[in-house]
PDB file of N, CA and C in Angstrom:
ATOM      1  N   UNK A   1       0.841  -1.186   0.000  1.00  0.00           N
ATOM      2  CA  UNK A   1       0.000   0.000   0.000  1.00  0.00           C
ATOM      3  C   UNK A   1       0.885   1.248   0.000  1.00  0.00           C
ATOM      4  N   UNK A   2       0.842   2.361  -0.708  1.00  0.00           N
ATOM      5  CA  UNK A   2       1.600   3.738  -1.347  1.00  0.00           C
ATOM      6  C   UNK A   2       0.595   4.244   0.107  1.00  0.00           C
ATOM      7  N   UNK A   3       1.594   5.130   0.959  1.00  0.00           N
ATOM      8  CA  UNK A   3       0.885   6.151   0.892  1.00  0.00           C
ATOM      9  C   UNK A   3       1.274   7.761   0.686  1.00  0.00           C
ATOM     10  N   UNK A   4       0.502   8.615   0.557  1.00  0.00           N
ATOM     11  CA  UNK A   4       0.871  10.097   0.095  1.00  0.00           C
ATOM     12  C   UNK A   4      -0.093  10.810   0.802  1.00  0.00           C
ATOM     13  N   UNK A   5       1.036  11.318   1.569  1.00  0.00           N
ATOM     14  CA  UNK A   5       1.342  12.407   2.527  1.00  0.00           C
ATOM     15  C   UNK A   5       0.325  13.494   2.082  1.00  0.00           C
ATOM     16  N   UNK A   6       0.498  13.707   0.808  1.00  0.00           N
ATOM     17  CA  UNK A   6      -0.656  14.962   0.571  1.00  0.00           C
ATOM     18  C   UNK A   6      -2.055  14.348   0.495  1.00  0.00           C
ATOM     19  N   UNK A   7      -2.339  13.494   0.983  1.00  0.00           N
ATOM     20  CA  UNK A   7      -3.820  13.021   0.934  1.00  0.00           C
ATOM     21  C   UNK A   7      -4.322  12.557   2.107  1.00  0.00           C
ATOM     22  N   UNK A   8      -5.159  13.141   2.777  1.00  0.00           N
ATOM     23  CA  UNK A   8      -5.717  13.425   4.016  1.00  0.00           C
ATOM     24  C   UNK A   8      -6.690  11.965   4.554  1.00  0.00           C
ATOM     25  N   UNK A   9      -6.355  10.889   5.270  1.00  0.00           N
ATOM     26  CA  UNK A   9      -7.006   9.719   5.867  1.00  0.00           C
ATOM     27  C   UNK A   9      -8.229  10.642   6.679  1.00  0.00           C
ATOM     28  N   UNK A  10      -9.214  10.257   6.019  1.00  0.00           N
ATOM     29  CA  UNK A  10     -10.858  10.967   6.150  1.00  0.00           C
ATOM     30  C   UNK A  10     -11.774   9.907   6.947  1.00  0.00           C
ATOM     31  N   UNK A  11     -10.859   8.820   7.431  1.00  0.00           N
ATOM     32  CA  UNK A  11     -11.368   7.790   8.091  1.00  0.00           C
ATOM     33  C   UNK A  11     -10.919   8.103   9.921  1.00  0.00           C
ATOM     34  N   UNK A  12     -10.303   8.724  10.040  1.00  0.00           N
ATOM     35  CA  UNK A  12      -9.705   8.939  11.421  1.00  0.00           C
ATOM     36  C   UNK A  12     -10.755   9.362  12.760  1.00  0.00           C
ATOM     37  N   UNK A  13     -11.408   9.301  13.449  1.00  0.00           N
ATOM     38  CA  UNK A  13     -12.382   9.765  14.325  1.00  0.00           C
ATOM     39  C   UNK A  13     -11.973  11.376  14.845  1.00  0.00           C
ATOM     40  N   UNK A  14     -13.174  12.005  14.999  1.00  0.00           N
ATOM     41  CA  UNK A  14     -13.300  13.450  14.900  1.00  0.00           C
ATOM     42  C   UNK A  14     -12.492  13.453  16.529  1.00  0.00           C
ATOM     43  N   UNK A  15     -12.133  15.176  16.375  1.00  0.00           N
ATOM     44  CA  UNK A  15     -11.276  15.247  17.848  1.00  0.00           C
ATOM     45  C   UNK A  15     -12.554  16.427  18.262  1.00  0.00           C
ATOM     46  N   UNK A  16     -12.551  16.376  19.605  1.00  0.00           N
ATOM     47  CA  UNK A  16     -12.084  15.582  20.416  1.00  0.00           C
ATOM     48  C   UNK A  16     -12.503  14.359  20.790  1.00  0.00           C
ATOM     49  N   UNK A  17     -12.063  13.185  21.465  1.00  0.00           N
ATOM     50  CA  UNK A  17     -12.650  11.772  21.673  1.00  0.00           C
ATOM     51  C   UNK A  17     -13.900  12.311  22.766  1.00  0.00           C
ATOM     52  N   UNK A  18     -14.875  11.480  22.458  1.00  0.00           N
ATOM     53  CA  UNK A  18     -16.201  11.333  23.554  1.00  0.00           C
ATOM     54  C   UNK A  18     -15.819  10.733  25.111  1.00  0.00           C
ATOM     55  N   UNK A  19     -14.679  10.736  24.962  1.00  0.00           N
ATOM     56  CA  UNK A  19     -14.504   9.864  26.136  1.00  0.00           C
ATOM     57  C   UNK A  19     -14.021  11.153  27.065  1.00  0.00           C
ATOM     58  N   UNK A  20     -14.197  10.697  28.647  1.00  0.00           N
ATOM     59  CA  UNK A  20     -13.406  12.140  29.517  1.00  0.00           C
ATOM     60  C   UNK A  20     -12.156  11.525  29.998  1.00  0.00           C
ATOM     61  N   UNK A  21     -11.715  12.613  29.643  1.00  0.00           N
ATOM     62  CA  UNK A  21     -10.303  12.120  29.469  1.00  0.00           C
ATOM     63  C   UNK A  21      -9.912  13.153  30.714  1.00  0.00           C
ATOM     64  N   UNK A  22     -10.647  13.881  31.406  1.00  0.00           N
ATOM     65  CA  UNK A  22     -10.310  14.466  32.828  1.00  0.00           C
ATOM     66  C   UNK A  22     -11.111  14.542  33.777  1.00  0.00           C
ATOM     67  N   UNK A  23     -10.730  12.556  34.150  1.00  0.00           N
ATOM     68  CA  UNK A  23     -11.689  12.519  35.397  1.00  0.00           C
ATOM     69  C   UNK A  23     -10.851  13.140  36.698  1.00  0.00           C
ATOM     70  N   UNK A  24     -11.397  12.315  37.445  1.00  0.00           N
ATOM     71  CA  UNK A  24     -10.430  13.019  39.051  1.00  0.00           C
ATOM     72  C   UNK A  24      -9.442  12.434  38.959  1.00  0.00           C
ATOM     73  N   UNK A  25      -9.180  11.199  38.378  1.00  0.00           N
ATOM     74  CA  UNK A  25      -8.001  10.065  38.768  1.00  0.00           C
ATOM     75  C   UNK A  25      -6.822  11.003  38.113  1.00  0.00           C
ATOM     76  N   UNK A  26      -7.388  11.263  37.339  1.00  0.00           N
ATOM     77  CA  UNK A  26      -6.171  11.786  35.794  1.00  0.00           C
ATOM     78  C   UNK A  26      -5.670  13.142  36.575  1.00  0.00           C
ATOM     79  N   UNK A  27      -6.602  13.924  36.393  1.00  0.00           N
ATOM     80  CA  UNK A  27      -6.380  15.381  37.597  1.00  0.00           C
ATOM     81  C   UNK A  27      -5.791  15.361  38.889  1.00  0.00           C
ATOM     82  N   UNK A  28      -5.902  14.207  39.887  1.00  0.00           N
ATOM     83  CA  UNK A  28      -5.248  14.087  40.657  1.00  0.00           C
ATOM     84  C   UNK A  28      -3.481  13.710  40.252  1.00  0.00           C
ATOM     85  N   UNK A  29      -3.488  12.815  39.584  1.00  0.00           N
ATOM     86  CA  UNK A  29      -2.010  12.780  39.053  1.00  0.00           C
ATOM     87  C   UNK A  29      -1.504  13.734  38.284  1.00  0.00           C
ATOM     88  N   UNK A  30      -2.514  14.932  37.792  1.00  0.00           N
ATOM     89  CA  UNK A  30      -1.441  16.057  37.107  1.00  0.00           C
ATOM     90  C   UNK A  30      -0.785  16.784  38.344  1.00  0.00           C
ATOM     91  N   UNK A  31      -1.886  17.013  39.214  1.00  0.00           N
ATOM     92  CA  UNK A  31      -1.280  17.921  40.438  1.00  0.00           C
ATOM     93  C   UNK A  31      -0.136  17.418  40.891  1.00  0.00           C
ATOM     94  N   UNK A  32      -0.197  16.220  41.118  1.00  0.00           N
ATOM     95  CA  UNK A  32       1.085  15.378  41.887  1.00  0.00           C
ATOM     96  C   UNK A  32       2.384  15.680  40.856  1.00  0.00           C
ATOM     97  N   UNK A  33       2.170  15.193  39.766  1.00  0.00           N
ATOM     98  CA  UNK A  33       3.565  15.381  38.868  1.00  0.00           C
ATOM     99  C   UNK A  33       4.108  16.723  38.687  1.00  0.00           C
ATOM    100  N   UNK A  34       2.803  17.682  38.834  1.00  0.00           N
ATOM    101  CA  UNK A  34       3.355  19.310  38.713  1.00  0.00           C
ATOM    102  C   UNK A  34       3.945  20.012  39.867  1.00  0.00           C
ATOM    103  N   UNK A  35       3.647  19.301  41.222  1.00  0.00           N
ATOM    104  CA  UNK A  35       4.031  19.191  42.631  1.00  0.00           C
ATOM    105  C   UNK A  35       5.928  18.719  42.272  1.00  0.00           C
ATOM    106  N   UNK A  36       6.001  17.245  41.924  1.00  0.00           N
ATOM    107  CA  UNK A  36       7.306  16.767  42.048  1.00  0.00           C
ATOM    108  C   UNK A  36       8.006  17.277  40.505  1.00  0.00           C
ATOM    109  N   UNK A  37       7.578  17.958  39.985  1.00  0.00           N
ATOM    110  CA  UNK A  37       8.319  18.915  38.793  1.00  0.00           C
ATOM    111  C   UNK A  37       8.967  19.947  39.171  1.00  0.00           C
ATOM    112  N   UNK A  38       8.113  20.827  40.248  1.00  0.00           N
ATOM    113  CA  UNK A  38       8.654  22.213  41.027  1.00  0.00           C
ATOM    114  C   UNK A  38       9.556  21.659  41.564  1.00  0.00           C
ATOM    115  N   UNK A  39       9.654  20.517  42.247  1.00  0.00           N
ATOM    116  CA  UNK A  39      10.782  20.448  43.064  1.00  0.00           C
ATOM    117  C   UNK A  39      11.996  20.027  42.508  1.00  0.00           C
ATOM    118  N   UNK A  40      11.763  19.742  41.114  1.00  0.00           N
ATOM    119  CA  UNK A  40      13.156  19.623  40.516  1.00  0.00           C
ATOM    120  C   UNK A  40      14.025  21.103  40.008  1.00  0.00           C
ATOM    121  N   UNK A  41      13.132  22.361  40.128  1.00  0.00           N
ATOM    122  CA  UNK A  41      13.934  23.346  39.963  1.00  0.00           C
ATOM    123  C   UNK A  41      14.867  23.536  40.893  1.00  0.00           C
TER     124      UNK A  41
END
C-alpha cells in the first residue's frame, strides 16, 4: 500500500474523543507530577 502524505485519511475519528479524558483520577495525578516537577527546579 503507497501512501501520500498529501492526501488526508478521512477515516480517522473526529477530535475531540467522547470519552473524559479528565476525570479526578487523571487530575489528581497532574497535580502530583506538577508538585514533584517544582521540586526539581
Amino acid at each position: 500500500m503507497e501512501i501520500d502524505r498529501n492526501t488526508p485519511y478521512n477515516q480517522l475519528p473526529p477530535l475531540p474523543p467522547n470519552i473524559d479524558i479528565e476525570s479526578k483520577k487523571v487530575l489528581k495525578k497532574v497535580t502530583s507530577s506538577h508538585r514533584q516537577l517544582a521540586e526539581l527546579k
